[in-house]
Each structure stands twice: as structure tokens, then as C-alpha cells.
C-alpha atoms as a PDB file:
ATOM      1  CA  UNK A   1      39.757  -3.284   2.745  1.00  0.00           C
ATOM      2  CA  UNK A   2      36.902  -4.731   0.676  1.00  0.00           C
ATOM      3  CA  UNK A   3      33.621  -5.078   1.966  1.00  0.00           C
ATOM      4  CA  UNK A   4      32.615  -8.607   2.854  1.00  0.00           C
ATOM      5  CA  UNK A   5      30.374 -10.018  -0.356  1.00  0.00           C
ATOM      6  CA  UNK A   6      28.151 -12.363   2.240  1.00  0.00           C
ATOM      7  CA  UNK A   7      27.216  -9.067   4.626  1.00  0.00           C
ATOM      8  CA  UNK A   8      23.553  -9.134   4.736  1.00  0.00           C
ATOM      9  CA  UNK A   9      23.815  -5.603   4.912  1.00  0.00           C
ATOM     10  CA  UNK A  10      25.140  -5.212   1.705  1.00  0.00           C
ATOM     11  CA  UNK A  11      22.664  -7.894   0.570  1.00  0.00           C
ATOM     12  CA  UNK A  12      20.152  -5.988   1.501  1.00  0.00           C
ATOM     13  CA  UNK A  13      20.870  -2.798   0.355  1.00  0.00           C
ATOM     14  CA  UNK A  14      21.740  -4.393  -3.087  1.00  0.00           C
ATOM     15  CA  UNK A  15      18.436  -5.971  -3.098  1.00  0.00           C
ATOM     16  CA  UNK A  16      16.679  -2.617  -2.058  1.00  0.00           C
ATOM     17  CA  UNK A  17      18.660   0.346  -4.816  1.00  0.00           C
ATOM     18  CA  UNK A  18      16.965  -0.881  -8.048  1.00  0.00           C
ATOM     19  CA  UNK A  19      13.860  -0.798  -6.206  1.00  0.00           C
ATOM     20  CA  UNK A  20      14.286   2.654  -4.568  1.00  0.00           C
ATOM     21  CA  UNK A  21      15.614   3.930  -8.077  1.00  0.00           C
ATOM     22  CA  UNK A  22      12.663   2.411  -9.759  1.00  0.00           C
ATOM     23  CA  UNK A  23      10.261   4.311  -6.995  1.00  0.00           C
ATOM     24  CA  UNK A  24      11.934   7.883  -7.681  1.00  0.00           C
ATOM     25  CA  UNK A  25      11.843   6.962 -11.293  1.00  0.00           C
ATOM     26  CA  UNK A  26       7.898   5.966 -10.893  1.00  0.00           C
ATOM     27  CA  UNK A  27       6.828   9.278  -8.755  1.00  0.00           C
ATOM     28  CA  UNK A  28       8.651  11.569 -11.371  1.00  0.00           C
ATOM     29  CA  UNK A  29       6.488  10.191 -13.956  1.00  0.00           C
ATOM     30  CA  UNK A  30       3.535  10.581 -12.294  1.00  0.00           C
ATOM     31  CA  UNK A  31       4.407  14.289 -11.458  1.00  0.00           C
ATOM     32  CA  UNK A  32       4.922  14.700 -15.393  1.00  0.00           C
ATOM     33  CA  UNK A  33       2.198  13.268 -16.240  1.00  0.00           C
ATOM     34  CA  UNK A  34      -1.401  11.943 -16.082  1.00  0.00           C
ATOM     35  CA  UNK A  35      -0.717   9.217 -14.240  1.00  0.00           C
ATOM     36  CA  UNK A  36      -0.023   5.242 -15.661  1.00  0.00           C
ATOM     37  CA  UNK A  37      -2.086   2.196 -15.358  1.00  0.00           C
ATOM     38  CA  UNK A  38      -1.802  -0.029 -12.376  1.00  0.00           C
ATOM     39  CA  UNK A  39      -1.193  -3.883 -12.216  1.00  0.00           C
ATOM     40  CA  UNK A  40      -4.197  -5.547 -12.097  1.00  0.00           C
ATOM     41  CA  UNK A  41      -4.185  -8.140  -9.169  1.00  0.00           C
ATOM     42  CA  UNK A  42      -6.895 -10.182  -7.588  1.00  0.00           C
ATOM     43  CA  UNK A  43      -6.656 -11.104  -3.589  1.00  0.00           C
ATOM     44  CA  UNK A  44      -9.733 -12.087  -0.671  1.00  0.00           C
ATOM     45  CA  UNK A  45     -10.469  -9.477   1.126  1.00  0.00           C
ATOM     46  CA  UNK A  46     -10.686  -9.487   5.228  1.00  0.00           C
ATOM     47  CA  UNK A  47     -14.525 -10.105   4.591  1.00  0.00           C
ATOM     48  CA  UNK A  48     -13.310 -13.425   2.627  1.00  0.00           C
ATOM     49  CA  UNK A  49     -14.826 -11.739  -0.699  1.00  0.00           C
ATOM     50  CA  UNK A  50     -12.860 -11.412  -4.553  1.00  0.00           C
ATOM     51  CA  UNK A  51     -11.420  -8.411  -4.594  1.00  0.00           C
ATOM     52  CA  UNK A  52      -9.580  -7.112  -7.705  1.00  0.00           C
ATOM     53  CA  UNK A  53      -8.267  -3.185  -8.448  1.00  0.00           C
ATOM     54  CA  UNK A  54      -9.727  -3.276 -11.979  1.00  0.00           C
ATOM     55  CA  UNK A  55     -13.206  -3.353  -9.896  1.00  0.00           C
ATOM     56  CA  UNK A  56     -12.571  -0.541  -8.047  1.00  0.00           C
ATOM     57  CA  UNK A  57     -12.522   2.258 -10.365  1.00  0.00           C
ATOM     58  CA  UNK A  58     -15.156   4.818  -9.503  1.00  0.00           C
ATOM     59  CA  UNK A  59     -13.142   5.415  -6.489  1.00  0.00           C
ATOM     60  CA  UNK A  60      -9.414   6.953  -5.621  1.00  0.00           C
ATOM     61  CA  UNK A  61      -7.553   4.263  -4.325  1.00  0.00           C
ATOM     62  CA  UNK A  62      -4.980   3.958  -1.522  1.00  0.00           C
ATOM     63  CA  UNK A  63      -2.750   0.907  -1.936  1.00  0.00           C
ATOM     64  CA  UNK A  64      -0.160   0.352   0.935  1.00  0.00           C
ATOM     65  CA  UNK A  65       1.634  -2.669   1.929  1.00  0.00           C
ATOM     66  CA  UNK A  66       2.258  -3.751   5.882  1.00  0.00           C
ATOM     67  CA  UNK A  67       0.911  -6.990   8.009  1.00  0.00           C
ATOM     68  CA  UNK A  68      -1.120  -6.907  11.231  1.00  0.00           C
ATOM     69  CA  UNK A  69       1.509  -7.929  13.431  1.00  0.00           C
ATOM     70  CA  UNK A  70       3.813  -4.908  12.841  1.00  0.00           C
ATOM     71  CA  UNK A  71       3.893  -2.590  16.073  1.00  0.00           C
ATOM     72  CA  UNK A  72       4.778   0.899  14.712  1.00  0.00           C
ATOM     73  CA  UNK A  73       4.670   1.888  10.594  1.00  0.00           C
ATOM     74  CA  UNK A  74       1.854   0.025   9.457  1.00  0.00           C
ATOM     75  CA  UNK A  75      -0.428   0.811  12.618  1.00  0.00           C
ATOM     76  CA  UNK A  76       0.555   4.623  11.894  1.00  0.00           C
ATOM     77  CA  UNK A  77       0.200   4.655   8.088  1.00  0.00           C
ATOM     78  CA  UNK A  78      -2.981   3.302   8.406  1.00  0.00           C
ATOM     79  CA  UNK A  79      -4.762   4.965  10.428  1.00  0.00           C
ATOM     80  CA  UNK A  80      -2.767   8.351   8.516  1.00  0.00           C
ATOM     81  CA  UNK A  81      -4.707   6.897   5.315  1.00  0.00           C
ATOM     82  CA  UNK A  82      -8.343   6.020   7.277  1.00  0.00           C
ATOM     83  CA  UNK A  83      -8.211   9.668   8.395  1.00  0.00           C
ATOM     84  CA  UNK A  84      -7.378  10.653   4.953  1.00  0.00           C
ATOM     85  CA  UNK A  85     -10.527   8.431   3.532  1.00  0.00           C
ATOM     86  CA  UNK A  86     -12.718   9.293   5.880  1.00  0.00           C
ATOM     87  CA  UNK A  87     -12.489  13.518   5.415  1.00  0.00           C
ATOM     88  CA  UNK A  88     -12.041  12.840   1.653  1.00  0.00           C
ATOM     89  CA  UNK A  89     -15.183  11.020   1.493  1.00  0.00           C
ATOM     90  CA  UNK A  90     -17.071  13.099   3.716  1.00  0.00           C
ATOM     91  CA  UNK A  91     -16.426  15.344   0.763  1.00  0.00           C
ATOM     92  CA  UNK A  92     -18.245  13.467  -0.987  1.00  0.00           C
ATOM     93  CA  UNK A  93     -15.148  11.845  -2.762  1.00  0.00           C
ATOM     94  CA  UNK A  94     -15.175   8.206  -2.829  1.00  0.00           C
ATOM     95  CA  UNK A  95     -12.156   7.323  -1.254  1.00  0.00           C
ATOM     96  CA  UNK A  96     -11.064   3.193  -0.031  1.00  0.00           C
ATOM     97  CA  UNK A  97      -7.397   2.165   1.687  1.00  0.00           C
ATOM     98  CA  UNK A  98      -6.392  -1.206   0.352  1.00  0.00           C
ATOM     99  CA  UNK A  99      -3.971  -2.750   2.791  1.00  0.00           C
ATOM    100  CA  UNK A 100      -2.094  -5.512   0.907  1.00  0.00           C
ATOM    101  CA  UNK A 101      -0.536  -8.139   3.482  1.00  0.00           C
ATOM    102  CA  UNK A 102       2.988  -9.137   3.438  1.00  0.00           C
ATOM    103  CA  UNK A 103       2.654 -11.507   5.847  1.00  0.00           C
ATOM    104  CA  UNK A 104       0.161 -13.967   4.200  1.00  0.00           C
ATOM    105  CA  UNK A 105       0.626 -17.255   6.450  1.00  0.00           C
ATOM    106  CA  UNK A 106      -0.140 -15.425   9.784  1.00  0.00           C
ATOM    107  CA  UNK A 107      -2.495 -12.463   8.160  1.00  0.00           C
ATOM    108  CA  UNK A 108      -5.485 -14.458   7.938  1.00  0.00           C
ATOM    109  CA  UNK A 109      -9.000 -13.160   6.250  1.00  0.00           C
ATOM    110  CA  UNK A 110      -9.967 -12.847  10.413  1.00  0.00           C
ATOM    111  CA  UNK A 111      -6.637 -11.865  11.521  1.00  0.00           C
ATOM    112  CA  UNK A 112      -6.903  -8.742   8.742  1.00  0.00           C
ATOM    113  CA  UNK A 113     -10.443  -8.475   9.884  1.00  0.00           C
ATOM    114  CA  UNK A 114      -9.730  -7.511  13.015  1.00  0.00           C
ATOM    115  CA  UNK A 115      -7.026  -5.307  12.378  1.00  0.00           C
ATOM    116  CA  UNK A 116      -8.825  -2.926   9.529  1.00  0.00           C
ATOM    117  CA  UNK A 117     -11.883  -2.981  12.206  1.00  0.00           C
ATOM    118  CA  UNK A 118      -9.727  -0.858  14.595  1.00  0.00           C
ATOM    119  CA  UNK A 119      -9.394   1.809  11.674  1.00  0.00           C
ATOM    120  CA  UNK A 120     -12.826   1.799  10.035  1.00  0.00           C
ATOM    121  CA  UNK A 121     -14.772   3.963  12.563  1.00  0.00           C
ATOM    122  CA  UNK A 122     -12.063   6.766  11.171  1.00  0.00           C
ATOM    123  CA  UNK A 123     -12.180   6.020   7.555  1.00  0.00           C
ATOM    124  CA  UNK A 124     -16.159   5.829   7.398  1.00  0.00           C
ATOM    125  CA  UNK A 125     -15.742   2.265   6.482  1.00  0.00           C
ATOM    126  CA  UNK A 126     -12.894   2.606   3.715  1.00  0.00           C
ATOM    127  CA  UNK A 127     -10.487   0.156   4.455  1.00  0.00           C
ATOM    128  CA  UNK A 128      -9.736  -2.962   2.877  1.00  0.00           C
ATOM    129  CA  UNK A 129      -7.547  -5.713   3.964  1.00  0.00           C
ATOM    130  CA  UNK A 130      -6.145  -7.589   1.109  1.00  0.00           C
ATOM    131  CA  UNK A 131      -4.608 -11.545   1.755  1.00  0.00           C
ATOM    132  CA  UNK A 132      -4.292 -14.549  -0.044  1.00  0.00           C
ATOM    133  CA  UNK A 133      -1.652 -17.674  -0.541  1.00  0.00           C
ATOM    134  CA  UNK A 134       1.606 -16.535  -0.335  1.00  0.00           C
ATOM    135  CA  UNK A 135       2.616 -16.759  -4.099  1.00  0.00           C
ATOM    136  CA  UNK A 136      -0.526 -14.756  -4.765  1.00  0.00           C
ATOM    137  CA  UNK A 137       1.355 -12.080  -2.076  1.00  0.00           C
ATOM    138  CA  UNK A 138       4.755 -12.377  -4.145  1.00  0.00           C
ATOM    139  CA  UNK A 139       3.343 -12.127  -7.213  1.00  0.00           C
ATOM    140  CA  UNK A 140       1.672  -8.359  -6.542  1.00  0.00           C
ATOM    141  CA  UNK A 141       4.494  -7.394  -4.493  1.00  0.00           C
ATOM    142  CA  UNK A 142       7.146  -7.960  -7.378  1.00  0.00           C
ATOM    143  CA  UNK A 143       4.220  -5.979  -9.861  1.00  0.00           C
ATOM    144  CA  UNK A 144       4.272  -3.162  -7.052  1.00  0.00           C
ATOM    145  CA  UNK A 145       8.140  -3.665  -6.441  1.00  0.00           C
ATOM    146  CA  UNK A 146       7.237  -4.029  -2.687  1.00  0.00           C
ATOM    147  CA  UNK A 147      10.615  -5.557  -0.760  1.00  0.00           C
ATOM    148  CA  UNK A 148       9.709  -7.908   2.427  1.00  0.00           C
ATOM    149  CA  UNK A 149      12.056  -9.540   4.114  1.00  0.00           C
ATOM    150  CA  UNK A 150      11.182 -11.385   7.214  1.00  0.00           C
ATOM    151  CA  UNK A 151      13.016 -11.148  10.488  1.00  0.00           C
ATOM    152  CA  UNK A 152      13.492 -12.672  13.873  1.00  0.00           C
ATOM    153  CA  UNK A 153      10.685 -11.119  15.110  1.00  0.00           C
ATOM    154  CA  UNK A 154       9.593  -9.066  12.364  1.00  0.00           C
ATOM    155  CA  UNK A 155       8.969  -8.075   9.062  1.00  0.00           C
ATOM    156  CA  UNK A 156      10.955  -5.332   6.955  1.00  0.00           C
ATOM    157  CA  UNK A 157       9.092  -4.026   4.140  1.00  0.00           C
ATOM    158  CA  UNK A 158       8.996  -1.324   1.739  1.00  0.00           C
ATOM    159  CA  UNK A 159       6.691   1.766   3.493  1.00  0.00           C
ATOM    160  CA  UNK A 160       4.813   2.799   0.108  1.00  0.00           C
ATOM    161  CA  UNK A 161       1.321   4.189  -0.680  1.00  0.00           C
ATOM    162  CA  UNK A 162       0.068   4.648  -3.940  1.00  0.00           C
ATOM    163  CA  UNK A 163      -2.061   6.688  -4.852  1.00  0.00           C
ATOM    164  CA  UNK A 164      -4.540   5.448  -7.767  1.00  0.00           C
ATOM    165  CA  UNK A 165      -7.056   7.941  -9.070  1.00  0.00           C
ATOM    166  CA  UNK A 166     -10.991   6.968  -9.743  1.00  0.00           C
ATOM    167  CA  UNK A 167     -10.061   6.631 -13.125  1.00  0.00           C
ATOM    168  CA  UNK A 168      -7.797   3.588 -12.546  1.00  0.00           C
ATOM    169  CA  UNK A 169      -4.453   5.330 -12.995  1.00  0.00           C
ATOM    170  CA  UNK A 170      -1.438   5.524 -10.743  1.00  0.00           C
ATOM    171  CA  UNK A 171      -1.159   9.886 -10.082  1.00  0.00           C
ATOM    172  CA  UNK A 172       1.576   9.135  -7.194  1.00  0.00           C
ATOM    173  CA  UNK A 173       4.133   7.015  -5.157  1.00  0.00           C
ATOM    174  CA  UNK A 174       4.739   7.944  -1.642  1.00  0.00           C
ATOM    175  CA  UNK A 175       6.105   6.820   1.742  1.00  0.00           C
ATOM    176  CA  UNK A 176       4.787   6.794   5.004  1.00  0.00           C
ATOM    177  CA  UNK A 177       6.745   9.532   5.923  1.00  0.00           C
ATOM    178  CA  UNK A 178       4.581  11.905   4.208  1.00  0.00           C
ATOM    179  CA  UNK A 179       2.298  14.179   6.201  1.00  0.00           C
ATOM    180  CA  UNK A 180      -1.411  13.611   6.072  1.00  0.00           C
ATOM    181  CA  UNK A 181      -1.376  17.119   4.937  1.00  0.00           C
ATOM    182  CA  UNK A 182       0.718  16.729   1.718  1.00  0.00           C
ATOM    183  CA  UNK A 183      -0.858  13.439   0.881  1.00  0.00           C
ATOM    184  CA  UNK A 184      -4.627  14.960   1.530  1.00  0.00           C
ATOM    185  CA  UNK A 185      -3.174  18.237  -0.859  1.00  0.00           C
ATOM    186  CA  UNK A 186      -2.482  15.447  -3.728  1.00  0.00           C
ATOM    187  CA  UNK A 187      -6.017  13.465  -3.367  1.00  0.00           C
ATOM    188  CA  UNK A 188      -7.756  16.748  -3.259  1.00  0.00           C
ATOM    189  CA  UNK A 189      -6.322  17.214  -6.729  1.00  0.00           C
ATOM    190  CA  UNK A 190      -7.326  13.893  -8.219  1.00  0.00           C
ATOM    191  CA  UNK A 191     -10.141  13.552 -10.473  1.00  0.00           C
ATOM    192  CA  UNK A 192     -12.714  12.243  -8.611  1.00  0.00           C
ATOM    193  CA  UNK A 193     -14.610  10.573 -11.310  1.00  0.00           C
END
């Protein structure tokens, strides 16, 4: 019996293999290596500011991908990355979560305002959310090869956190299922300037 060609299932997971093979691919280079240069991008921030990742070098970088509506991964992840940002920094590492909407019509400048303000009293004030119009949203997630799909009443998306040194370059790819512990083992390793 051959599988139906219209399943979304198989859609999906056609859609999601190159990507997935692409991320393995990407974290084994930056184990081998020192790292690779990030995409550039440019978004508003939930202050309503420019933001760009070019202008954040100085600092190690957390970029992860969600929207404020989700009830359970990106809620988690992010307040697993504020913690991370805000004991990092009180080492004196500069350390700043950028959390990239994928949900740009309903994720608002306010809407990511509020959401980033439940995390910053964790992070020391690190967190960033990042939103603008929804090509703008497409455009970084295809550089980042970040899937989003929406849903009924949600929004599946790739669970990914990269890890960008103060240098500007891309030392790791990881999930959310990572333990703060293993993640806080590879930012304590970074260069921090």
C-alpha cells in the first residue's frame, strides 16, 4: 500500500527533513570549528526601536524563535534562556535573548512587550522581543531555516536556539530540549569579548 501523496503528515515531515538535516549538519560545524557568521537581519523590537544582530556584537547572543500566544515551549524556553542571561551576566558576561516572533500579525511591538516583561526580572533585563511585517518574519526565518506552520489554534514551529558568540559568530544550534545546565556549560565557554 502506498502512502497517500496529499497526507499532511507526510507534507509535513517532507517539508521538515532538509531542515532537520541542515540543523545536525549546522551544529557539527560549529562543534568543529570556530563558529560561522550569522545572517544579518533587521526587525522592531518590543520597545518599537531598529534592532539588527550586526549591532549586537559585544554581547553573546541567544536567538530563539516562538510567539506570545504559545502556552507551553516558548513560555519554558524562555524563561530557560532569561535564567541563563541573567547568571551569565551577573558574571559579568554580557549576555541578551532575542525572541524572534513567528506570529507577526497578532505579536504586536505591545503584545511582545508584555510578554518579554514577564521574563526580564530573571534575565536582569536581557530579553528582546523581535517583530515586524510578516515578509520581514519569512524572510529571517528561511535565513535561520525556522519551519512555522500555523494551526487551528496554534502555531508549530521549529524549537531552536542559537547560540551567537560576542564576536558575531554562530558557536552552536540547539533545541529547547536542552538542559539549562548543558546550554549554560557551552556559554560559559564562549569568548566573551
Amino acid at each position: 500500500m502506498r502512502p497517500a501523496r496529499n497526507n499532511p503528515y507526510n507534507w509535513t515531515v517532507r517539508r521538515i527533513s532538509p531542515k532537520l538535516a541542515w540543523l545536525v549538519g549546522a551544529t557539527a560545524i560549529a562543534a568543529c570549528s570556530s563558529g560561522w557568521s550569522p545572517p544579518d537581519f533587521a526587525l522592531r523590537d518590543d520597545g518599537g526601536n531598529p534592532w539588527s544582530l550586526s549591532q549586537q556584537r559585544g554581547k553573546i547572543v541567544l536567538l530563539t524563535f516562538g510567539f506570545t500566544h504559545c502556552r507551553d515551549t516558548c513560555p519554558l524556553t524562555l524563561a530557560k534562556l532569561a535564567r541563563l542571561a541573567g547568571r551569565l551576566h551577573s558574571d559579568s558576561r554580557h549576555v541578551e535573548v532575542a525572541f524572534v516572533t513567528v506570529d507577526p500579525k497578532r505579536d504586536t511591538v505591545a503584545a511582545l512587550h508584555r510578554f518579554v516583561a514577564r521574563y526580564q526580572p530573571l534575565a536582569d533585563g536581557r530579553i528582546v522581543g523581535l517583530t515586524g511585517a510578516p515578509a520581514q518574519i519569512e524572510k529571517v526565518e528561511a535565513a535561520y531555516h525556522i519551519w512555522s506552520q500555523p494551526m487551528p489554534h496554534d502555531i508549530a514551529h521549529s524549537a531552536v536556539i542559537y547560540l551567537i558568540d560576542a564576536r558575531g559568530r554562530i558557536r552552536g544550534v540547539r533545541d529547547d530540549d536542552d538542559s539549562e545546565a548543558s546550554l549554560a556549560r557551552l556559554l560559559e565557554a564562549m569568548p566573551s569579548s
